[in-house]
PDB file of N, CA and C in Angstrom:
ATOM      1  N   UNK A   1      72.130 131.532 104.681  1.00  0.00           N
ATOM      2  CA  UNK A   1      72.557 132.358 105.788  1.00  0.00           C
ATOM      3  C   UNK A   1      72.883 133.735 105.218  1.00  0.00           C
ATOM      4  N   UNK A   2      72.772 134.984 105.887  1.00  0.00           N
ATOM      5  CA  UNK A   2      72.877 136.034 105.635  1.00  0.00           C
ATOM      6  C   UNK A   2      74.073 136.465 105.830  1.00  0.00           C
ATOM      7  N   UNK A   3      74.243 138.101 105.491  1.00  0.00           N
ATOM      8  CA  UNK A   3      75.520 138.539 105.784  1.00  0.00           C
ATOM      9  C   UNK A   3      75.481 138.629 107.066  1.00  0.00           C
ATOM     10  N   UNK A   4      74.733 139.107 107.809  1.00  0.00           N
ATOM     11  CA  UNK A   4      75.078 138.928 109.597  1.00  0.00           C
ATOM     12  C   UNK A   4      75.445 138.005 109.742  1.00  0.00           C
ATOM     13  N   UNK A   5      74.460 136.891 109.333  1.00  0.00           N
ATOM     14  CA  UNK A   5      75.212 135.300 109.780  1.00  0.00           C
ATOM     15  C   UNK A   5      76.311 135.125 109.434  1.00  0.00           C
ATOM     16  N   UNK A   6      76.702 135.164 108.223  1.00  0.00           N
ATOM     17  CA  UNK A   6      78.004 134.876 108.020  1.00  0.00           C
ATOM     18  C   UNK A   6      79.692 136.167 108.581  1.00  0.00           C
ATOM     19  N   UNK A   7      79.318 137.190 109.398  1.00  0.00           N
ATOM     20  CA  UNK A   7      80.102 138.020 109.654  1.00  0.00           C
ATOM     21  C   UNK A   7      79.942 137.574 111.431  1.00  0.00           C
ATOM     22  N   UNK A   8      78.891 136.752 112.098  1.00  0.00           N
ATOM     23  CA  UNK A   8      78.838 136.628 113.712  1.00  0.00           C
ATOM     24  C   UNK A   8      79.197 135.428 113.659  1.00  0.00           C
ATOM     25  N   UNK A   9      79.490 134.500 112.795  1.00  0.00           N
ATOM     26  CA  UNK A   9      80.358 133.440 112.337  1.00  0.00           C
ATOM     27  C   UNK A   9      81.313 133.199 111.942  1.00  0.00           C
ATOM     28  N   UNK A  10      82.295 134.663 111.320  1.00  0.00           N
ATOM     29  CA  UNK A  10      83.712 134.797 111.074  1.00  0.00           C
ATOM     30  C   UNK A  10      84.635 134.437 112.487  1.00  0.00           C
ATOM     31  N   UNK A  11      84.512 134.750 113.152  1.00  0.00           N
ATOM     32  CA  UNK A  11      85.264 134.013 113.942  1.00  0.00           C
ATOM     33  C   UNK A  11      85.697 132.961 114.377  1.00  0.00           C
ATOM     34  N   UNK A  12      84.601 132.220 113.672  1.00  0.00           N
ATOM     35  CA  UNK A  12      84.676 130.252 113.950  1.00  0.00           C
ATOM     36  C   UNK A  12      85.294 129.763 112.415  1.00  0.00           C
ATOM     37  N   UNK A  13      85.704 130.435 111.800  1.00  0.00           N
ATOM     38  CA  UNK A  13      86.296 130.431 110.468  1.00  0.00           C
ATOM     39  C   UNK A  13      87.222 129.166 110.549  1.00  0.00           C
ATOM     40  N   UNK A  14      88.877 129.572 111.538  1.00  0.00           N
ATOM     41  CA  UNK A  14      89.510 128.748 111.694  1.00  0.00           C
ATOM     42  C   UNK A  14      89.085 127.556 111.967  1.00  0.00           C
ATOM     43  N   UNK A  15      88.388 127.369 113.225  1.00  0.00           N
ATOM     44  CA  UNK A  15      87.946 126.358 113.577  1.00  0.00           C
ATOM     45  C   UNK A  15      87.357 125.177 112.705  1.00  0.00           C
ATOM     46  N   UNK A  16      86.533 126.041 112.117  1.00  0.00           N
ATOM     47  CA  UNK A  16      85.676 125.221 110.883  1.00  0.00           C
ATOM     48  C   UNK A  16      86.642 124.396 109.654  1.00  0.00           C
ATOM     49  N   UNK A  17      87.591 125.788 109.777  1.00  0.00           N
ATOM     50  CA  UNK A  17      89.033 124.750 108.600  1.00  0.00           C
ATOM     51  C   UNK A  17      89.526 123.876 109.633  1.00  0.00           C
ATOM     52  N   UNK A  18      89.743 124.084 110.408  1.00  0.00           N
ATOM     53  CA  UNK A  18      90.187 122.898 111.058  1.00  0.00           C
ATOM     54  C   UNK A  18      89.630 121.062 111.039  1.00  0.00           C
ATOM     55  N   UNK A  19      88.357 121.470 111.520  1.00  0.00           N
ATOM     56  CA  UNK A  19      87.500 120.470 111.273  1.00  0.00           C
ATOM     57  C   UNK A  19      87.303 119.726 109.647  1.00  0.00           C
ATOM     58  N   UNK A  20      87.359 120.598 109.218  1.00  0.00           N
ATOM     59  CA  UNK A  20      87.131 120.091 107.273  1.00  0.00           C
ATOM     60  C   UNK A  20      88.746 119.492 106.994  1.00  0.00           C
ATOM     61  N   UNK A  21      89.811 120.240 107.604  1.00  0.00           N
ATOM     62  CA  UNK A  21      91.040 119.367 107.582  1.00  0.00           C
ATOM     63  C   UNK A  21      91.380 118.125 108.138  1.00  0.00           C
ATOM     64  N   UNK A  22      91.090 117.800 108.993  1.00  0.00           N
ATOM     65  CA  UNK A  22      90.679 116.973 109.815  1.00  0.00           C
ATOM     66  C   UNK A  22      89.832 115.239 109.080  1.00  0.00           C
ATOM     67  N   UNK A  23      88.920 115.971 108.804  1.00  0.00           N
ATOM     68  CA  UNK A  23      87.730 115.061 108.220  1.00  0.00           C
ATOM     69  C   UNK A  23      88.346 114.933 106.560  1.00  0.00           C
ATOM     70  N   UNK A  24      88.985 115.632 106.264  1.00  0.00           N
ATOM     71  CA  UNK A  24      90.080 114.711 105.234  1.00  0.00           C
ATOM     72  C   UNK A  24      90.942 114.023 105.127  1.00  0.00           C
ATOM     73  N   UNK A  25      91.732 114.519 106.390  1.00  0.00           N
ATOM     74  CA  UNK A  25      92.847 113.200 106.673  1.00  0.00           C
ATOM     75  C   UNK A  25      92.286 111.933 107.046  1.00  0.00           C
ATOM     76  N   UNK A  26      91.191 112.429 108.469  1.00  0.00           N
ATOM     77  CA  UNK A  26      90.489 111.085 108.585  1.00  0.00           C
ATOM     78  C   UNK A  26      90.334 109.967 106.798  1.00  0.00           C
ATOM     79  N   UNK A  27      89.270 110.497 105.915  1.00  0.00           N
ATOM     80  CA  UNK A  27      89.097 110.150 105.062  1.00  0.00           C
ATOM     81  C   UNK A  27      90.488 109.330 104.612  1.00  0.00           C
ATOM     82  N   UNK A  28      91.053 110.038 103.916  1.00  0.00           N
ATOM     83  CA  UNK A  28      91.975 109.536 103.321  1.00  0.00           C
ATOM     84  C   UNK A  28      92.680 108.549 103.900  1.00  0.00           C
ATOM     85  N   UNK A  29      92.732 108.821 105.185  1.00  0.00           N
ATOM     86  CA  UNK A  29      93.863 107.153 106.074  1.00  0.00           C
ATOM     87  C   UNK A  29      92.649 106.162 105.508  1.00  0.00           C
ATOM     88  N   UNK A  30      90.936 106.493 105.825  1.00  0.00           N
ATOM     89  CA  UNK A  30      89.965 105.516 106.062  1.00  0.00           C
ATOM     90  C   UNK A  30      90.225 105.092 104.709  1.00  0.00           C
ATOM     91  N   UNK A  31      90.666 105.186 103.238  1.00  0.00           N
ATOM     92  CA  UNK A  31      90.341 105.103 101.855  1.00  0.00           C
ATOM     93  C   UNK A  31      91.771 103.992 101.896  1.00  0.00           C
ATOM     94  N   UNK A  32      92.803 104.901 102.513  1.00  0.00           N
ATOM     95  CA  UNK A  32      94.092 103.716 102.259  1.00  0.00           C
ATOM     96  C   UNK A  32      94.513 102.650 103.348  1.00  0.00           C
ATOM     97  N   UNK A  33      93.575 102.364 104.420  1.00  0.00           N
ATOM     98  CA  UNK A  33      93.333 101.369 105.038  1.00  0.00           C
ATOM     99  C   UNK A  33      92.463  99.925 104.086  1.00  0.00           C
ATOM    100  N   UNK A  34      91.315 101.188 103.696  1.00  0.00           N
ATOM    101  CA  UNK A  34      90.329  99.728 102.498  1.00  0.00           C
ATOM    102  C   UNK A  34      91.452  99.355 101.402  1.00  0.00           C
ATOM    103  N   UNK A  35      92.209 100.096 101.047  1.00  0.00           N
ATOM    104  CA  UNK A  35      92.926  99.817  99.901  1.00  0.00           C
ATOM    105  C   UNK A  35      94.166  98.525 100.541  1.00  0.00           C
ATOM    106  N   UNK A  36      94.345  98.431 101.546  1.00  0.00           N
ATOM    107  CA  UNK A  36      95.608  97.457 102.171  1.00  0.00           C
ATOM    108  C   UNK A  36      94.584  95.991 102.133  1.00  0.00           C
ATOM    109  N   UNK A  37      93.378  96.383 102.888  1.00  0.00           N
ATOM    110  CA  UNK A  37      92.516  94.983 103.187  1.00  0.00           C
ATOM    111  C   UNK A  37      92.422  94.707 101.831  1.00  0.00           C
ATOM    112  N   UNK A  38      91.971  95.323 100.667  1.00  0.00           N
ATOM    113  CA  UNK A  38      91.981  94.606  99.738  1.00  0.00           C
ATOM    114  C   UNK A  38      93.578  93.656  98.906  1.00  0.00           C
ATOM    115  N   UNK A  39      94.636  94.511  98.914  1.00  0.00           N
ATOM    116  CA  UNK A  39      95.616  94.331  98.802  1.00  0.00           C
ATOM    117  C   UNK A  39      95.721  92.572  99.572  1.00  0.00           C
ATOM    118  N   UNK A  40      95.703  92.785 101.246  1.00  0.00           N
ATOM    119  CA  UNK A  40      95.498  91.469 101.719  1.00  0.00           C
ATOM    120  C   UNK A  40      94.796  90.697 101.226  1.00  0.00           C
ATOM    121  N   UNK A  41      93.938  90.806 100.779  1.00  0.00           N
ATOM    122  CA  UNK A  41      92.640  89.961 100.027  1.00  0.00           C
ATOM    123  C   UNK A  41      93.108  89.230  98.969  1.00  0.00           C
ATOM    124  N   UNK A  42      93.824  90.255  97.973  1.00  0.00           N
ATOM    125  CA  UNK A  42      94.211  89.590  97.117  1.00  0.00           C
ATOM    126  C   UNK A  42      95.241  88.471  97.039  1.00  0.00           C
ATOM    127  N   UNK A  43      96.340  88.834  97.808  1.00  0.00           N
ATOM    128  CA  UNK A  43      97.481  88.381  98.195  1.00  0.00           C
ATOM    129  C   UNK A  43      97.012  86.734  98.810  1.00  0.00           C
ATOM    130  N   UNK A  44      95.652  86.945  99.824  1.00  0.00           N
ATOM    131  CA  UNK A  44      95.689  85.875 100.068  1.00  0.00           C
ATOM    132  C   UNK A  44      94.795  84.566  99.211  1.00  0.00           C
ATOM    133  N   UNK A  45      94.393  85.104  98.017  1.00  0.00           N
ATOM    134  CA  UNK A  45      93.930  84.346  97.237  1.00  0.00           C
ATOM    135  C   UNK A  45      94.641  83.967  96.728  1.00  0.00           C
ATOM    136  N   UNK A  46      95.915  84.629  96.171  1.00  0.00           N
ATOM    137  CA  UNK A  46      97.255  83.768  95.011  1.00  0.00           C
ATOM    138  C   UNK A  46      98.050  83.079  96.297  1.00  0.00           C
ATOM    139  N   UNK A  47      98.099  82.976  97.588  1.00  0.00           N
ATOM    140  CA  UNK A  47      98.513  82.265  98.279  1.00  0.00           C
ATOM    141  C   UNK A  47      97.875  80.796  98.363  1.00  0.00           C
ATOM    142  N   UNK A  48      96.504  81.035  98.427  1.00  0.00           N
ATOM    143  CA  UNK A  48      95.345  79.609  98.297  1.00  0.00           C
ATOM    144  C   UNK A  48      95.806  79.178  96.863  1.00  0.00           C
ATOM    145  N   UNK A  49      95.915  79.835  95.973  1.00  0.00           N
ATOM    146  CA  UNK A  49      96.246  79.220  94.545  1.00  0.00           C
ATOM    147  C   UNK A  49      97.339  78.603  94.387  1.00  0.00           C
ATOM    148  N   UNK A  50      98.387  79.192  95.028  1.00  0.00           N
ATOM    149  CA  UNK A  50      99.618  78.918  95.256  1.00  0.00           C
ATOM    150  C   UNK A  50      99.565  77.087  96.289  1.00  0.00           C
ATOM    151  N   UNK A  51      99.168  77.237  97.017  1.00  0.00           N
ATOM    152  CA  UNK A  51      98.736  75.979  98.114  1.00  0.00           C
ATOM    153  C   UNK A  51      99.664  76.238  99.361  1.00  0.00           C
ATOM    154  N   UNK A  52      99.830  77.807  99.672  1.00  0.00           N
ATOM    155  CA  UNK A  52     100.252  77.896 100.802  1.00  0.00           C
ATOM    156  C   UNK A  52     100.075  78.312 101.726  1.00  0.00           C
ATOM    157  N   UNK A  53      98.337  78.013 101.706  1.00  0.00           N
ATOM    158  CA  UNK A  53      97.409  78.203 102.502  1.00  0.00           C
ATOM    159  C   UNK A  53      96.291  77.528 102.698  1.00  0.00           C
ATOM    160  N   UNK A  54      96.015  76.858 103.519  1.00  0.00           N
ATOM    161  CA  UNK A  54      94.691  75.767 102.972  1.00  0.00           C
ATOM    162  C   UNK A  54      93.999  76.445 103.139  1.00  0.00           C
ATOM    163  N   UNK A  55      92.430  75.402 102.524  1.00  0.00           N
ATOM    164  CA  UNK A  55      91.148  76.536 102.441  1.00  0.00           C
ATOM    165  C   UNK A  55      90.435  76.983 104.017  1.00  0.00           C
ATOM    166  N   UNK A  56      90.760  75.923 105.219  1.00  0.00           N
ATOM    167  CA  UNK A  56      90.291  76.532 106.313  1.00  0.00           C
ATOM    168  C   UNK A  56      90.816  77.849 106.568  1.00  0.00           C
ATOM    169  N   UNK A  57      92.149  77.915 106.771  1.00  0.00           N
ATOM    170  CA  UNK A  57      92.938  79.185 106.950  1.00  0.00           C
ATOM    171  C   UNK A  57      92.620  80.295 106.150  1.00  0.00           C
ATOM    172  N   UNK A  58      92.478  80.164 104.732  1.00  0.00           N
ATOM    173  CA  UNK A  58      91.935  81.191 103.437  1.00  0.00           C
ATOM    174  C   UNK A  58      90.318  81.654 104.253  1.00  0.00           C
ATOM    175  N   UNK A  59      89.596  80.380 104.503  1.00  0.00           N
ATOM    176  CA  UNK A  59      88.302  81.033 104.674  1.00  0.00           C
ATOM    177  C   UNK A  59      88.235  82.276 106.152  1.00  0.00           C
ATOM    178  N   UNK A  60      89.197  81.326 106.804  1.00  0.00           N
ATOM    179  CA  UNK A  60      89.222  82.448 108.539  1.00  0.00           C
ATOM    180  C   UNK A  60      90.220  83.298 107.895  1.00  0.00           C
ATOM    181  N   UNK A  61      91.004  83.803 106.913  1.00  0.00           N
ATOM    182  CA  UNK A  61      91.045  85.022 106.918  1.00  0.00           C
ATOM    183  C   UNK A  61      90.803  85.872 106.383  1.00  0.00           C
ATOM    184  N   UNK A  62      90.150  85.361 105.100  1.00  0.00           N
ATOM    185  CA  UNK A  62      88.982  85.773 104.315  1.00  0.00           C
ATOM    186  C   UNK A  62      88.107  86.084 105.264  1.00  0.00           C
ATOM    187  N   UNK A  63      87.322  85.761 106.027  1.00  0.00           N
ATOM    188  CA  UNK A  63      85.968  86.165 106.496  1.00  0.00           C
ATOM    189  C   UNK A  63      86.541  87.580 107.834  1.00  0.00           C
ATOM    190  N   UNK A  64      87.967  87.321 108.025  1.00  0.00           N
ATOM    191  CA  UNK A  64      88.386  88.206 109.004  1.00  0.00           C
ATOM    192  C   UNK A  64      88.591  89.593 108.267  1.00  0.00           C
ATOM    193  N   UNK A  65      88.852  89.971 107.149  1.00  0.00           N
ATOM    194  CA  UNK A  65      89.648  90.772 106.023  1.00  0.00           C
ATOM    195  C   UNK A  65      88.028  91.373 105.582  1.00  0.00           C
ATOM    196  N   UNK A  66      87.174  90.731 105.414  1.00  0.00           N
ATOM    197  CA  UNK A  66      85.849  91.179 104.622  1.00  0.00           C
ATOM    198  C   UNK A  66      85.029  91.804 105.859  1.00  0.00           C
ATOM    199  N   UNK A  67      85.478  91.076 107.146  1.00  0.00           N
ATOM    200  CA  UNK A  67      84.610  91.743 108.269  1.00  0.00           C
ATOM    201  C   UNK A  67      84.899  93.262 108.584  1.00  0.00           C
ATOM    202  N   UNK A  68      86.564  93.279 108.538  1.00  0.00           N
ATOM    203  CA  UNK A  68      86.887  94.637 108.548  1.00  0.00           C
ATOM    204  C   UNK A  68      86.449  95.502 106.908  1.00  0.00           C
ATOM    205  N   UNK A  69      86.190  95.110 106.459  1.00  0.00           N
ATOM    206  CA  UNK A  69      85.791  95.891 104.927  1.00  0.00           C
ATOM    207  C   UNK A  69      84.182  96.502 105.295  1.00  0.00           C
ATOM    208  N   UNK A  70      83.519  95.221 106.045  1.00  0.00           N
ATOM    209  CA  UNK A  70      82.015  95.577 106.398  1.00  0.00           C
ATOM    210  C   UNK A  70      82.032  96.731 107.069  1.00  0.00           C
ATOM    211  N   UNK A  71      82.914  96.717 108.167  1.00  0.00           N
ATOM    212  CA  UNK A  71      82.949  98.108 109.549  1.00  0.00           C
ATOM    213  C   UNK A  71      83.232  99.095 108.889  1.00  0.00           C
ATOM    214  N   UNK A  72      83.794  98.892 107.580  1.00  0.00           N
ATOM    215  CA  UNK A  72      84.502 100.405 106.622  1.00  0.00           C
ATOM    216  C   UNK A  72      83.290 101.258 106.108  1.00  0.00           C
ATOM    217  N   UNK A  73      82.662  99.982 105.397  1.00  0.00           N
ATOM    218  CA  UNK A  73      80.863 100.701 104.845  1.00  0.00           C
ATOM    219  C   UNK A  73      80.120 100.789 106.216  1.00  0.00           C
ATOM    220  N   UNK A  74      80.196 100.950 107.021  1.00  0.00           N
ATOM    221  CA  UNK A  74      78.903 101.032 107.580  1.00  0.00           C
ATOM    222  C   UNK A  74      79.259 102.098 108.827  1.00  0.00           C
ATOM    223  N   UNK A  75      80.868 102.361 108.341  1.00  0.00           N
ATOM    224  CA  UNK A  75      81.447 103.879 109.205  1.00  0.00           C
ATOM    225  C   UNK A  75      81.854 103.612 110.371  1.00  0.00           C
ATOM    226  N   UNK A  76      81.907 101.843 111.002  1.00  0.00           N
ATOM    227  CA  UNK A  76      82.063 101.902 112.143  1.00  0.00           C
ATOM    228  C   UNK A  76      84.075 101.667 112.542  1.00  0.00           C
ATOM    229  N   UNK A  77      84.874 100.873 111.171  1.00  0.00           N
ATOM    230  CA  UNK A  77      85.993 100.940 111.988  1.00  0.00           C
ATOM    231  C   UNK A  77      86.823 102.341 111.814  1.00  0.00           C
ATOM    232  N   UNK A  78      87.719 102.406 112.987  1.00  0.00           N
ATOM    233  CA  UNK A  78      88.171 103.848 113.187  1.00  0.00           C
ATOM    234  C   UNK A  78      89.840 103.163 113.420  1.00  0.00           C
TER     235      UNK A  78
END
């Protein structure tokens, strides 16, 4: 983009920080949300180890914990 472009575009300046601010916080909640499911994840494996959880329960919340991990890669949970 040229200097015109970029001087008939100074005005959307703010805006544009806005948006890039924005799309970092997003990020970052989205990074320390995956970081809790895993946290759960783990937690609920030394619980199965522990035996205070049987394996039906481990597997339904295992498969519930990994489903939300899937929606994380593929951009869809919000």
């Amino acid at each position: 983009m040229g200097l015109l472009g970029e001087l008939l575009l100074l005005p959307l300046a703010p805006v544009r920080g806005v948006v890039w601010v924005t799309g970092q916080v997003v990020d970052a909640a989205e990074q320390e949300q995956i970081a809790q499911l895993r946290r759960e994840l783990a937690a609920l494996e030394r619980e199965l180890v522990a035996g205070r959880v049987s394996e039906e329960e481990f597997d339904r919340r295992e498969d519930e914990i990994l489903d939300l991990l899937e929606e994380f890669d593929r951009g869809v949970a919000g």
